[in-house]
C-alpha atoms as a PDB file:
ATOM      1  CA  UNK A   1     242.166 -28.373 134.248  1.00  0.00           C
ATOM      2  CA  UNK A   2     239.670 -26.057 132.643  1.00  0.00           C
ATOM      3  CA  UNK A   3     236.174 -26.995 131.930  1.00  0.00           C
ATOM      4  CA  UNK A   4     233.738 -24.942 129.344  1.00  0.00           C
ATOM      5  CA  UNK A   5     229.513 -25.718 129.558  1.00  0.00           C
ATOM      6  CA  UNK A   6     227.610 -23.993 126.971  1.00  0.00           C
ATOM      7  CA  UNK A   7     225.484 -21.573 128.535  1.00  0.00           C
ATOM      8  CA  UNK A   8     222.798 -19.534 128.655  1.00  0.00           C
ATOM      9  CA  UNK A   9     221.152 -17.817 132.082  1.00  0.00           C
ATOM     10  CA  UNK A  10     222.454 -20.466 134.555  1.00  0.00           C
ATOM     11  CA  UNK A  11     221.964 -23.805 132.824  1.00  0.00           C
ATOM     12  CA  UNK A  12     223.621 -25.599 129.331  1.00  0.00           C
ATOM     13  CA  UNK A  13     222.762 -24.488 126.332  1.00  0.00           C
ATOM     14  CA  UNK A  14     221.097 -27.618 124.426  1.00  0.00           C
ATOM     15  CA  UNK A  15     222.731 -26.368 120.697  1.00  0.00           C
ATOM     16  CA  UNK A  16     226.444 -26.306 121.305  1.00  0.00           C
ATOM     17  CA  UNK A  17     226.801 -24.359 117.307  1.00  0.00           C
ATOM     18  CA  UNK A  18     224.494 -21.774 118.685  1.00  0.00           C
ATOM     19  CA  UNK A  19     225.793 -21.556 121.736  1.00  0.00           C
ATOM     20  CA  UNK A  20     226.622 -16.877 122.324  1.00  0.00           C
ATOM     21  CA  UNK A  21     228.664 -17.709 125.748  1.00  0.00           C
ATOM     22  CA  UNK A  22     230.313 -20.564 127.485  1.00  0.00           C
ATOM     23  CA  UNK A  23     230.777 -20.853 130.912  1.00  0.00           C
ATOM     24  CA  UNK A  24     234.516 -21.791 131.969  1.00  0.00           C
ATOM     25  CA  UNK A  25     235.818 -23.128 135.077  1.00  0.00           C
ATOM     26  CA  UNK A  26     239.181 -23.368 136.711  1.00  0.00           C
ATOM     27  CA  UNK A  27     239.688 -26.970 138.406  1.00  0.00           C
ATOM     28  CA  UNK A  28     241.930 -28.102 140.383  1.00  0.00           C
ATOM     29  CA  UNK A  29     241.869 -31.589 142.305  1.00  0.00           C
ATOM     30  CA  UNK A  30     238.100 -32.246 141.469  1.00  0.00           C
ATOM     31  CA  UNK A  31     237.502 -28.622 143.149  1.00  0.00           C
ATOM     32  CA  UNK A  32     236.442 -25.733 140.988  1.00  0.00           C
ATOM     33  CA  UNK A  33     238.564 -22.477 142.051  1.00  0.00           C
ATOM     34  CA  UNK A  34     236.766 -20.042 139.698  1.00  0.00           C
ATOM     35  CA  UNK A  35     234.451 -19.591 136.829  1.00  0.00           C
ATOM     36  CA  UNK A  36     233.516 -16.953 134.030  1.00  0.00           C
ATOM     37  CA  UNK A  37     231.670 -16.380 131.633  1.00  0.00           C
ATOM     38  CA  UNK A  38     232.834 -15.661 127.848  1.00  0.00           C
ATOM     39  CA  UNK A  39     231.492 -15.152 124.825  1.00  0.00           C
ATOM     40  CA  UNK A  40     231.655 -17.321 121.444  1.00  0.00           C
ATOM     41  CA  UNK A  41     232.338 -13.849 119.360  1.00  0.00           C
ATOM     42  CA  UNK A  42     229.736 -15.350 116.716  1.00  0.00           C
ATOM     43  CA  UNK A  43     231.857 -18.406 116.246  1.00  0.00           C
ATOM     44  CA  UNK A  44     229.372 -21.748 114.894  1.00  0.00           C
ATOM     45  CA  UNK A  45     230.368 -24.904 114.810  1.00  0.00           C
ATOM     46  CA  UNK A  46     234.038 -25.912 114.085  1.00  0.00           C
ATOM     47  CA  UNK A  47     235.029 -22.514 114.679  1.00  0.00           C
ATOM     48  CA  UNK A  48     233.927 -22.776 118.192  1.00  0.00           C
ATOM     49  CA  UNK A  49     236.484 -25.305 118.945  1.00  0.00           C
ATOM     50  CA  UNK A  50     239.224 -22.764 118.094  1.00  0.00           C
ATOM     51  CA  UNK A  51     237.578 -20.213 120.554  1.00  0.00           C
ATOM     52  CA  UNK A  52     237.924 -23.096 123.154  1.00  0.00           C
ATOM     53  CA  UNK A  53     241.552 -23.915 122.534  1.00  0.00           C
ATOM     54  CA  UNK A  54     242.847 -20.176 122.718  1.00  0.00           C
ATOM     55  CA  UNK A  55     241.212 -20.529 126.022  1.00  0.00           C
ATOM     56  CA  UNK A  56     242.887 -23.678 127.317  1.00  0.00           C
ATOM     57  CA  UNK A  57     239.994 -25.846 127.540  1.00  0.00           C
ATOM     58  CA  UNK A  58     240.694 -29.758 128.405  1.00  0.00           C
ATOM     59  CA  UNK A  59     237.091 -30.773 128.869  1.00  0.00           C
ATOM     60  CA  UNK A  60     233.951 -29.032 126.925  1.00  0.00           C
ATOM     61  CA  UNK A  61     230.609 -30.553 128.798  1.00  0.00           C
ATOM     62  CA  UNK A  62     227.369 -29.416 126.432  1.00  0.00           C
ATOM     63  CA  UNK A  63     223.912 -30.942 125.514  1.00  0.00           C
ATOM     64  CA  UNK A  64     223.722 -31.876 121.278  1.00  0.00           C
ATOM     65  CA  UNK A  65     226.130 -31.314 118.756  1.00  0.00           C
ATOM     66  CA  UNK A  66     226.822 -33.085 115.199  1.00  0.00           C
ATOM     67  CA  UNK A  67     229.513 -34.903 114.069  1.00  0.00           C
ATOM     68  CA  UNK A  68     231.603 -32.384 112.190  1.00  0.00           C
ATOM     69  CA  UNK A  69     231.863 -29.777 115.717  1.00  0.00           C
ATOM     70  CA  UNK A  70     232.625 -33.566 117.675  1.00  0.00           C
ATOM     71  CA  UNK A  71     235.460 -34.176 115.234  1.00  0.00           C
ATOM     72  CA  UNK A  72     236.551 -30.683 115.062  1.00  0.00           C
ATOM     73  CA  UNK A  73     236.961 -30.281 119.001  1.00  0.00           C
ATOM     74  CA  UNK A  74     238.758 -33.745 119.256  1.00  0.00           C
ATOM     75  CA  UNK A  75     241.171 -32.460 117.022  1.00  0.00           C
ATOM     76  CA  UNK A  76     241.561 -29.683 119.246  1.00  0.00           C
ATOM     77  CA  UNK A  77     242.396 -32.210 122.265  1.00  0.00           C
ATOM     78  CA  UNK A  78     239.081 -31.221 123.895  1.00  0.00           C
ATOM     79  CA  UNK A  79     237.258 -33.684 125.924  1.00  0.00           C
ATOM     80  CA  UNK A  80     233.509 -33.848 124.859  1.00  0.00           C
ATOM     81  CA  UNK A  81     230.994 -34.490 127.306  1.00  0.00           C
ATOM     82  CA  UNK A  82     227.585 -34.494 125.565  1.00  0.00           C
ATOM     83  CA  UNK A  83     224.189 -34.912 126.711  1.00  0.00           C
ATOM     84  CA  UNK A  84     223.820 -32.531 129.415  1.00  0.00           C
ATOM     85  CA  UNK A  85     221.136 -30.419 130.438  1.00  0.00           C
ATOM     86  CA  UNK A  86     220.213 -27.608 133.382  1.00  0.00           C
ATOM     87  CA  UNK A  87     222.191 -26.089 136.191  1.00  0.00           C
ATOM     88  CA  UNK A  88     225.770 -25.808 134.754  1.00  0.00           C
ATOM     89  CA  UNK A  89     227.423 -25.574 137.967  1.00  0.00           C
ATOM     90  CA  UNK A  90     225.199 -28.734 138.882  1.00  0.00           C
ATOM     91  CA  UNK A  91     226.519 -30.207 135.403  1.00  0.00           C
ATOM     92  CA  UNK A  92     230.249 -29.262 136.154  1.00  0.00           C
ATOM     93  CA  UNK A  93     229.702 -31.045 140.048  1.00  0.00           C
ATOM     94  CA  UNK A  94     228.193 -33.690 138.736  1.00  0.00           C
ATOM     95  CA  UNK A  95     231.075 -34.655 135.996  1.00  0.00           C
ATOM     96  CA  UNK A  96     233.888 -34.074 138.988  1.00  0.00           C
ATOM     97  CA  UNK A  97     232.007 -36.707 140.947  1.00  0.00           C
ATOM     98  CA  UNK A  98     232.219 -39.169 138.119  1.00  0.00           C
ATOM     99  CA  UNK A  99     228.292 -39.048 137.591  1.00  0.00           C
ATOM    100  CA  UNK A 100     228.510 -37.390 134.436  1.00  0.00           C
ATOM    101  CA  UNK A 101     229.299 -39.532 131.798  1.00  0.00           C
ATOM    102  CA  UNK A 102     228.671 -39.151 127.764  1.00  0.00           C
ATOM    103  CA  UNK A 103     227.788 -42.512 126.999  1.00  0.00           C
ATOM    104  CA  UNK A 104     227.235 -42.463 123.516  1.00  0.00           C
ATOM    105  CA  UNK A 105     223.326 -43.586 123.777  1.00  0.00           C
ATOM    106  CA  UNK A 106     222.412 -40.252 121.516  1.00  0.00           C
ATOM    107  CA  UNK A 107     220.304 -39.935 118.733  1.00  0.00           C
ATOM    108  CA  UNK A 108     222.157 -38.522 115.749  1.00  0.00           C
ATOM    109  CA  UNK A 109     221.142 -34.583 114.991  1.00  0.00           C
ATOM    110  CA  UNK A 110     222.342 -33.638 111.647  1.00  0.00           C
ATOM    111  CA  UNK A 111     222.178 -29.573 111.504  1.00  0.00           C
ATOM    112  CA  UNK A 112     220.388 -27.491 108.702  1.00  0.00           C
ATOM    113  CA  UNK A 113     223.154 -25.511 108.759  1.00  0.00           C
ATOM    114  CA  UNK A 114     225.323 -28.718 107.340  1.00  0.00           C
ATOM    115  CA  UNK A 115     222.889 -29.647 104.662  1.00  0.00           C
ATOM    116  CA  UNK A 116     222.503 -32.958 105.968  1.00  0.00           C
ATOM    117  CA  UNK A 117     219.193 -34.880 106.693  1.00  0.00           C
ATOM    118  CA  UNK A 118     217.569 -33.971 109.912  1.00  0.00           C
ATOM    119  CA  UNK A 119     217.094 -36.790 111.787  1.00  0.00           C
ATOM    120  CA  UNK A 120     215.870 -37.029 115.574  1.00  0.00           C
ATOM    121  CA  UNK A 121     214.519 -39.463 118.666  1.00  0.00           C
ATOM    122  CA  UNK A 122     210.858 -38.513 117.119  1.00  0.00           C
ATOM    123  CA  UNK A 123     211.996 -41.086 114.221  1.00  0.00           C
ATOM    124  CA  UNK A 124     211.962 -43.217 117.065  1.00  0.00           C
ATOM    125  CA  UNK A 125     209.444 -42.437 119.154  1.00  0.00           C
ATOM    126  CA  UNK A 126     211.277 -40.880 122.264  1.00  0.00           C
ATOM    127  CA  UNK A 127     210.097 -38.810 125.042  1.00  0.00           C
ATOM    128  CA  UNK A 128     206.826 -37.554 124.311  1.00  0.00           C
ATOM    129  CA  UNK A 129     207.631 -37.425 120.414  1.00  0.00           C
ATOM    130  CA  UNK A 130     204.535 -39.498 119.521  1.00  0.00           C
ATOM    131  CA  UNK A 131     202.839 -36.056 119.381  1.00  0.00           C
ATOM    132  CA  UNK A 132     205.647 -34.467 117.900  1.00  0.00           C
ATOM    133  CA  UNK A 133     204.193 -31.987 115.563  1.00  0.00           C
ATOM    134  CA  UNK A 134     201.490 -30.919 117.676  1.00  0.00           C
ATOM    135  CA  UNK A 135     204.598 -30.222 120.414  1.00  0.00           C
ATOM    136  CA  UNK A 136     206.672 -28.313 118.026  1.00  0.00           C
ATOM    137  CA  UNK A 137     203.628 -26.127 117.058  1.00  0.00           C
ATOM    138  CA  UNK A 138     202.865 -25.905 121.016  1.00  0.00           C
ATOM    139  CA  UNK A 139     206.474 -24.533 120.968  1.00  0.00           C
ATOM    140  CA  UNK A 140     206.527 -21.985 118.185  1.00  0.00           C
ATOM    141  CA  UNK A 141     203.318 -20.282 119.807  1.00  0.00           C
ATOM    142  CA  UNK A 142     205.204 -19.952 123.251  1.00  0.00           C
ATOM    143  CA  UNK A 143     208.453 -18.664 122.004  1.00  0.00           C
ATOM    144  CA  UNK A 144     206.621 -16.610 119.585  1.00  0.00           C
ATOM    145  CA  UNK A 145     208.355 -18.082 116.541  1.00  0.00           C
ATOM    146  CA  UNK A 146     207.995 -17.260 113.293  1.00  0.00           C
ATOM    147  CA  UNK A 147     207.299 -20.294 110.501  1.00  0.00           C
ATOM    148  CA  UNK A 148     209.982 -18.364 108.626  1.00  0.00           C
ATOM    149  CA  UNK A 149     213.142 -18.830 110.847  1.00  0.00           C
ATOM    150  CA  UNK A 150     214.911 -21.955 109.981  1.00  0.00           C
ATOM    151  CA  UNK A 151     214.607 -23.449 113.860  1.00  0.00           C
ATOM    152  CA  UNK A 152     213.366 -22.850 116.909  1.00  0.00           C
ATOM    153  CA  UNK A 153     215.043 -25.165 120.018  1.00  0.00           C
ATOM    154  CA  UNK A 154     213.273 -26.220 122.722  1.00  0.00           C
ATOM    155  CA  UNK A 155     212.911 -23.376 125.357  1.00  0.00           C
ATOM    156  CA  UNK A 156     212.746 -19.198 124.646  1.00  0.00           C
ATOM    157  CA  UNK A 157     215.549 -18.178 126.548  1.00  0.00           C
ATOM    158  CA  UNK A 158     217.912 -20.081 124.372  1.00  0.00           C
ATOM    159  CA  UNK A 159     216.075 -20.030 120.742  1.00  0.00           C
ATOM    160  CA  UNK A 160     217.832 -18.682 118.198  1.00  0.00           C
ATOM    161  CA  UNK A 161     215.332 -18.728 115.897  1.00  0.00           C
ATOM    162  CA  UNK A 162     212.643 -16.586 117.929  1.00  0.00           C
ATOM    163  CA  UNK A 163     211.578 -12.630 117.808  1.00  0.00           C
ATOM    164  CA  UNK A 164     210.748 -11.066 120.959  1.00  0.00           C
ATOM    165  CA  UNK A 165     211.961 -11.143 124.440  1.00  0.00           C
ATOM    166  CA  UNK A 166     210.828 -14.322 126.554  1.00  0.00           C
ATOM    167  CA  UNK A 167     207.544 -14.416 127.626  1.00  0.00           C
ATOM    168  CA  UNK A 168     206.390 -13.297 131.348  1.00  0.00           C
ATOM    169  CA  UNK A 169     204.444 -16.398 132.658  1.00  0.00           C
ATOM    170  CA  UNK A 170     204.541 -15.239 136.680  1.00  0.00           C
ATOM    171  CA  UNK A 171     204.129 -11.480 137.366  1.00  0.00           C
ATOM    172  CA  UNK A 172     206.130 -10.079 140.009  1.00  0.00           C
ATOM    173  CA  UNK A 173     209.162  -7.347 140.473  1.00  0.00           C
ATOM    174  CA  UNK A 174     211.979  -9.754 139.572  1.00  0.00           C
ATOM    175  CA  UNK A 175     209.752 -11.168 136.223  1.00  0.00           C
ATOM    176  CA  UNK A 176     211.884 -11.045 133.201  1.00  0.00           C
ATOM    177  CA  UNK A 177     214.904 -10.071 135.420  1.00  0.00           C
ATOM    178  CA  UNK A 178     218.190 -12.074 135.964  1.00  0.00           C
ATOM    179  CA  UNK A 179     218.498 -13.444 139.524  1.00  0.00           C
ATOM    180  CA  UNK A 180     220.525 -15.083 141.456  1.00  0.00           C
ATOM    181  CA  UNK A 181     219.582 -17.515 144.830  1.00  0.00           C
ATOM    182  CA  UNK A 182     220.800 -19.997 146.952  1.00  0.00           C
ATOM    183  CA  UNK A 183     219.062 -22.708 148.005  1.00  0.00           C
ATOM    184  CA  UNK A 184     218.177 -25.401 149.343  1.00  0.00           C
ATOM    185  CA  UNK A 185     216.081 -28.872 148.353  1.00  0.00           C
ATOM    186  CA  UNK A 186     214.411 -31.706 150.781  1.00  0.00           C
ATOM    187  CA  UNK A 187     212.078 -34.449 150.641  1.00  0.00           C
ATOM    188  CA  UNK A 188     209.491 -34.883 153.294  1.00  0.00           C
ATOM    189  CA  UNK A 189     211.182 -37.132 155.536  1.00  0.00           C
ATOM    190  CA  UNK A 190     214.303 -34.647 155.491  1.00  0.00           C
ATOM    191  CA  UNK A 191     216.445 -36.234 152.804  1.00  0.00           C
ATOM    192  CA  UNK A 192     218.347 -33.130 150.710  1.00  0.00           C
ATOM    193  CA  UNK A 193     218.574 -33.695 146.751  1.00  0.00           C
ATOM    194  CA  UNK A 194     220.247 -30.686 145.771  1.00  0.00           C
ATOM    195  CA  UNK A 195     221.718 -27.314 147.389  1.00  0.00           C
ATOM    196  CA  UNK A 196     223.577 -24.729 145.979  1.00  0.00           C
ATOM    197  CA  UNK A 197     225.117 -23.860 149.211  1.00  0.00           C
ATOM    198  CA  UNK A 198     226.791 -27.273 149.152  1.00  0.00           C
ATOM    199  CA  UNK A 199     228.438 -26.126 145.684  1.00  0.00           C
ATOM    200  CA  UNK A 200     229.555 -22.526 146.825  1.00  0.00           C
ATOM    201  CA  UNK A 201     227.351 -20.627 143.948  1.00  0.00           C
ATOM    202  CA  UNK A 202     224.029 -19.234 143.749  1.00  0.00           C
ATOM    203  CA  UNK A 203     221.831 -20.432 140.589  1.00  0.00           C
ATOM    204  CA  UNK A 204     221.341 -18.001 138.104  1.00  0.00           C
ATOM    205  CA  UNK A 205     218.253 -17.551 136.109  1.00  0.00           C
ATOM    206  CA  UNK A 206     215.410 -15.558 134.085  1.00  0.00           C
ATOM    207  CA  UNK A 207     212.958 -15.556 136.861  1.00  0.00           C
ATOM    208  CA  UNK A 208     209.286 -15.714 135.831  1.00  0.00           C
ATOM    209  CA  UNK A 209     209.498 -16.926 132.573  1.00  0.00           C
ATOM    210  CA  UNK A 210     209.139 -21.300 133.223  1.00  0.00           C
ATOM    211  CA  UNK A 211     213.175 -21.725 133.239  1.00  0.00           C
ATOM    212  CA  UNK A 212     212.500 -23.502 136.803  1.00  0.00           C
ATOM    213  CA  UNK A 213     209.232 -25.448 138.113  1.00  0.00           C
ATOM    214  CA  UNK A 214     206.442 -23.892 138.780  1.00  0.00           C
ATOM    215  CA  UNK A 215     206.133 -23.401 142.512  1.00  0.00           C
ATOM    216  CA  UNK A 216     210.098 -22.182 142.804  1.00  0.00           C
ATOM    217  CA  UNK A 217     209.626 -19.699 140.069  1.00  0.00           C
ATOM    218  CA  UNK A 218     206.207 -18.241 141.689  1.00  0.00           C
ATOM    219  CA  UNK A 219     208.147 -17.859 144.866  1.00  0.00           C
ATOM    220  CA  UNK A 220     211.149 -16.142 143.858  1.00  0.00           C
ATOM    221  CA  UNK A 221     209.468 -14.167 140.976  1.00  0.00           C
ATOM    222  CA  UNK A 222     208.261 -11.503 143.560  1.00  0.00           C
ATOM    223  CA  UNK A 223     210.800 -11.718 146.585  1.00  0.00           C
ATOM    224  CA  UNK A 224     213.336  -8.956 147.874  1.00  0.00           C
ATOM    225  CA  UNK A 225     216.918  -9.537 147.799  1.00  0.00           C
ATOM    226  CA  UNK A 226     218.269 -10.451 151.089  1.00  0.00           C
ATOM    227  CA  UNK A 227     214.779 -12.404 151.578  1.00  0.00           C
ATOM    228  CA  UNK A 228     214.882 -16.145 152.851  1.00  0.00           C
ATOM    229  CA  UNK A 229     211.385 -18.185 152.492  1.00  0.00           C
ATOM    230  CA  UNK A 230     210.723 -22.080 152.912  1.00  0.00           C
ATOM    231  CA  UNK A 231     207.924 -23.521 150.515  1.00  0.00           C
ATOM    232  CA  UNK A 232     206.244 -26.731 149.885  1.00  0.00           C
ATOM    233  CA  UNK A 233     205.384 -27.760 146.693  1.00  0.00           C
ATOM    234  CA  UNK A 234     202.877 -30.542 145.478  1.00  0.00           C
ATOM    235  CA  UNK A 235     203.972 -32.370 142.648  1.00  0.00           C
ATOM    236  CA  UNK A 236     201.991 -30.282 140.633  1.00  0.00           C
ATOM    237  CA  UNK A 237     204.142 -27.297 141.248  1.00  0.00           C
ATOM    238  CA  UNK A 238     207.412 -29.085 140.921  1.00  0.00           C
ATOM    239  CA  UNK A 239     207.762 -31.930 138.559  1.00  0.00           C
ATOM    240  CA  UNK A 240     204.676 -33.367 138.411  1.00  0.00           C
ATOM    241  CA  UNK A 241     203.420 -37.104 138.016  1.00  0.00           C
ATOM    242  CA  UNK A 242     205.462 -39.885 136.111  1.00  0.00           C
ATOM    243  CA  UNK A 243     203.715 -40.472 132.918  1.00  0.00           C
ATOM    244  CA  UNK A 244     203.229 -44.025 131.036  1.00  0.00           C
ATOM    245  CA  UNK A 245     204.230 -41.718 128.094  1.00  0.00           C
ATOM    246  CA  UNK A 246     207.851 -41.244 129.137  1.00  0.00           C
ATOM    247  CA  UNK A 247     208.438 -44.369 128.716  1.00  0.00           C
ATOM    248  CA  UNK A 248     210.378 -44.767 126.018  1.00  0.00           C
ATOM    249  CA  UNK A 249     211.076 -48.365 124.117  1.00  0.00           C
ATOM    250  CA  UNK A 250     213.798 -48.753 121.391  1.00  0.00           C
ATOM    251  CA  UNK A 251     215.285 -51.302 119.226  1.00  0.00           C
ATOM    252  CA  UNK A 252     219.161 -51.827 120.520  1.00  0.00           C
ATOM    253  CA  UNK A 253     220.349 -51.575 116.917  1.00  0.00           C
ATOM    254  CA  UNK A 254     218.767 -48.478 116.371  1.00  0.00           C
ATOM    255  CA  UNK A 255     220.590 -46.489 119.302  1.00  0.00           C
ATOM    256  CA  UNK A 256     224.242 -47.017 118.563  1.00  0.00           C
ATOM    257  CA  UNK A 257     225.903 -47.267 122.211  1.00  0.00           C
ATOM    258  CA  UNK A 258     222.865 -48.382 123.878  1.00  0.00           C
ATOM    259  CA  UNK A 259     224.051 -52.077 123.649  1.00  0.00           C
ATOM    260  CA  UNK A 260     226.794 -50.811 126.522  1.00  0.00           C
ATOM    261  CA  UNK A 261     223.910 -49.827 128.942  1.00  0.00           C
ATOM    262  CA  UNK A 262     222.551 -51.734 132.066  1.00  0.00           C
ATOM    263  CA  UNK A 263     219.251 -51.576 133.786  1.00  0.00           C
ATOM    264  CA  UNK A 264     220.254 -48.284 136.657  1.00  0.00           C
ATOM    265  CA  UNK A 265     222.329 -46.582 133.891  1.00  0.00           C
ATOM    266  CA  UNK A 266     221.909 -42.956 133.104  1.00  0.00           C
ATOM    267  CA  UNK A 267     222.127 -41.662 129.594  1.00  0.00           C
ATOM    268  CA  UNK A 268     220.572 -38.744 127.403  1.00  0.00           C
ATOM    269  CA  UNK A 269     218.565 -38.945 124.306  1.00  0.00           C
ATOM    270  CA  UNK A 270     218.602 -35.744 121.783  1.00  0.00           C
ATOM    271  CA  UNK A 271     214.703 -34.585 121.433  1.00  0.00           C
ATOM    272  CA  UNK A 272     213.035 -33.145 118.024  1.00  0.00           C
ATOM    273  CA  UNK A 273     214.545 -29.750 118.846  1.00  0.00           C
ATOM    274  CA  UNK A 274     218.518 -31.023 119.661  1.00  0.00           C
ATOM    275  CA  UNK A 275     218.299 -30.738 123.490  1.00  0.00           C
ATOM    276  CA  UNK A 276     219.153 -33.448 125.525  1.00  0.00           C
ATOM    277  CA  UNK A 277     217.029 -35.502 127.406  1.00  0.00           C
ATOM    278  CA  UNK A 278     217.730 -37.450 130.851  1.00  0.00           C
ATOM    279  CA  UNK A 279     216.443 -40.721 130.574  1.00  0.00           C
ATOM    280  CA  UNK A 280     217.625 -44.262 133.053  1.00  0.00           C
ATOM    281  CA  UNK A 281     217.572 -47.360 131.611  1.00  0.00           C
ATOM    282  CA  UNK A 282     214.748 -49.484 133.365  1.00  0.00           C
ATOM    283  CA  UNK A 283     214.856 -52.906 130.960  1.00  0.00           C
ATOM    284  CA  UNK A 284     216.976 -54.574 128.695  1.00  0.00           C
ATOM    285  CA  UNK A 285     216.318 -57.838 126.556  1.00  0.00           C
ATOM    286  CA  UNK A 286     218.801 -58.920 123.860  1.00  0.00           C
ATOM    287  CA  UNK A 287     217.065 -56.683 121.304  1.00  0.00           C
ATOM    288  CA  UNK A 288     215.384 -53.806 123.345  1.00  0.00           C
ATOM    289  CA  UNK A 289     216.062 -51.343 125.405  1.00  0.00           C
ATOM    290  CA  UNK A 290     213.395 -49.313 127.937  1.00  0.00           C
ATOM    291  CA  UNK A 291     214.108 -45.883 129.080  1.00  0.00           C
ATOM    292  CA  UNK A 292     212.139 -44.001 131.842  1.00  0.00           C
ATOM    293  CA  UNK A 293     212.239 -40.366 130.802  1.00  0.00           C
ATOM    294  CA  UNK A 294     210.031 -39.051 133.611  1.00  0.00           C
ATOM    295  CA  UNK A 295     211.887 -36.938 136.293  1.00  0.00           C
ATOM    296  CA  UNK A 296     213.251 -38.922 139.166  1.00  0.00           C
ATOM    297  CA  UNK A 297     211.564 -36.163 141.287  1.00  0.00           C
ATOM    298  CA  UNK A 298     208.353 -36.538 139.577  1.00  0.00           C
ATOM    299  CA  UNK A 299     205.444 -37.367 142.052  1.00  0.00           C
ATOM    300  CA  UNK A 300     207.119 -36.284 144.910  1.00  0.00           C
ATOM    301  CA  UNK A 301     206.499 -33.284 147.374  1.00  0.00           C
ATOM    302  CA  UNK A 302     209.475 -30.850 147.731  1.00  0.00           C
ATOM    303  CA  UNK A 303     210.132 -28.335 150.082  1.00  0.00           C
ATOM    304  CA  UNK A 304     212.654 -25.690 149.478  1.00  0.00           C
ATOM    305  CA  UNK A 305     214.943 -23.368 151.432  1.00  0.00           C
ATOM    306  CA  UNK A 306     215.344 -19.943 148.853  1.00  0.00           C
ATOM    307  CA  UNK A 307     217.632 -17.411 149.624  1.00  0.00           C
ATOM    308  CA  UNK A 308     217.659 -13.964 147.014  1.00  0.00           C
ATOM    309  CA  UNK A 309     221.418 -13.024 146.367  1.00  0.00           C
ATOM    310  CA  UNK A 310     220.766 -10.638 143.424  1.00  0.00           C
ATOM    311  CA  UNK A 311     218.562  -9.445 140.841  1.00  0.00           C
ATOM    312  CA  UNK A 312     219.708  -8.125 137.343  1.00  0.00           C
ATOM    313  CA  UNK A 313     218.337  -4.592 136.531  1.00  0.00           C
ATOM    314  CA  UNK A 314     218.390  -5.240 132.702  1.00  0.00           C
END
């Protein structure tokens, strides 16, 4: 079986149309064998599901995309997995282990490009899309957007509608550099949440530049490869502390597959700029449905084993 995540510097790319490289993996009995990295060649929406089939992909596991790529890559026989969002090699783990699931709770993203309406969860008051202009200014100042470009998505490393390089937040030797580290995460009273030694790859990212939380950026922004370091982090520096505005109430009928969801259930809402959000289902009445969107870190102190593999000279 061969899986593709879009993908830019280590995690999914939220735009699967404007997606420049997908990562692909080799699986075999819910193990992954090998994984590369190839390029879209330009390709944009249907198109892409062509590049996918000439490479033999069964599965395609991405964050948005509209209806016209969905229908396009069935027709290809490709598996879609939407609604996905950071590490891929987390992402691909998570799907072999039956935890990733595309449940169909999405808000509907119509692209520019198709000359539909634009609609997204701010129409509905998701995530933190009661301040939803002031947010997408917030946005275009950060990735240094110009008012001109059609769009700009939710993060600078993966807008395709920005000018410039991504900007250095945390100076140090590796800033703006590609690097790669293993690692590994714990809660105070021992209990691991993630490693990347348990998955057999290093993560991969654009250090200094707010891919990662704060406190495990600042650490590995200025360390030497070969270096190990342990760190603590205070909420602050990692995902900070839940917020009554993540809370996020809809109206059953407005969320098409929402009526399939339980209180516990995972599922991912589409934000104002097409990325996917990870939200769990905390209440359900016969017309309403309550997501929490806040981290399921958030509040919590987390310590962290880093290990430097490699940095990029770009």
């Amino acid at each position: 079986m061969r899986i593709a995540v879009t993908y830019s510097n280590g995690n999914v790319f939220p735009h699967f149309g404007k997606t420049e490289e997908f990562k692909v993996y080799e699986v075999e009995d819910k193990k992954v064998l090998s994984s590369e990295v190839i390029s879209s060649n330009g390709a944009g929406h249907g198109a892409l599901a062509g590049v996918l089939k000439d490479q033999n992909v069964d599965i395609l596991i991405c964050g948005g995309l509209g209806g016209g790529a969905l229908n396009a890559l069935g027709e290809a026989g490709i598996e879609v997995i939407a609604g996905a969002e950071g590490n891929t090699d987390a992402a691909v783990e998570s799907y072999l282990k039956g935890e990733l699931v595309s449940t169909g709770a999405n808000c509907d993203h119509h692209d520019h490009e198709h000359g539909g309406e634009e609609h997204t969860c701010g129409d509905h008051g998701c995530g933190h899309h009661d301040h939803h202009e002031e947010a997408k200014e917030e946005e275009k100042k950060e990735c240094n957007c110009d008012d001109s470009e059609e769009e700009c998505s939710g993060s600078c490393e993966s807008c395709s509608g920005c000018s410039g390089e991504p900007e250095v937040i945390y100076e140090g030797k590796n800033a703006g550099k590609t690097v790669r580290v293993h690692y590994k995460g714990t809660l105070n009273d021992g209990t691991q949440f993630d490693s990347s030694y348990d998955r057999g790859q290093p993560l991969e990212f654009l250090a200094g530049v707010g891919m990662m939380i704060k406190g495990f950026d600042k650490a590995v922004v200025d360390m030497e490869v070969g270096d190990k370091v342990s760190i603590h982090l205070s909420p602050e520096e990692a995902y900070g502390m839940p917020s009554e505005s993540n809370i996020i109430k809809l109206k059953i009928k407005d969320l098409p597959g929402s009526e399939d969801l339980e209180v516990g259930h995972q599922a991912y809402l589409q934000n104002a700029y097409g990325g996917a959000v990870a939200v769990r289902v905390t209440e359900k009445t016969e017309e309403d449905i309550v997501f929490d969107a806040n981290h399921e870190l958030a509040g919590k102190e987390l310590n962290f084993d880093i290990e430097l593999v490699s940095v990029k000279e770009d």
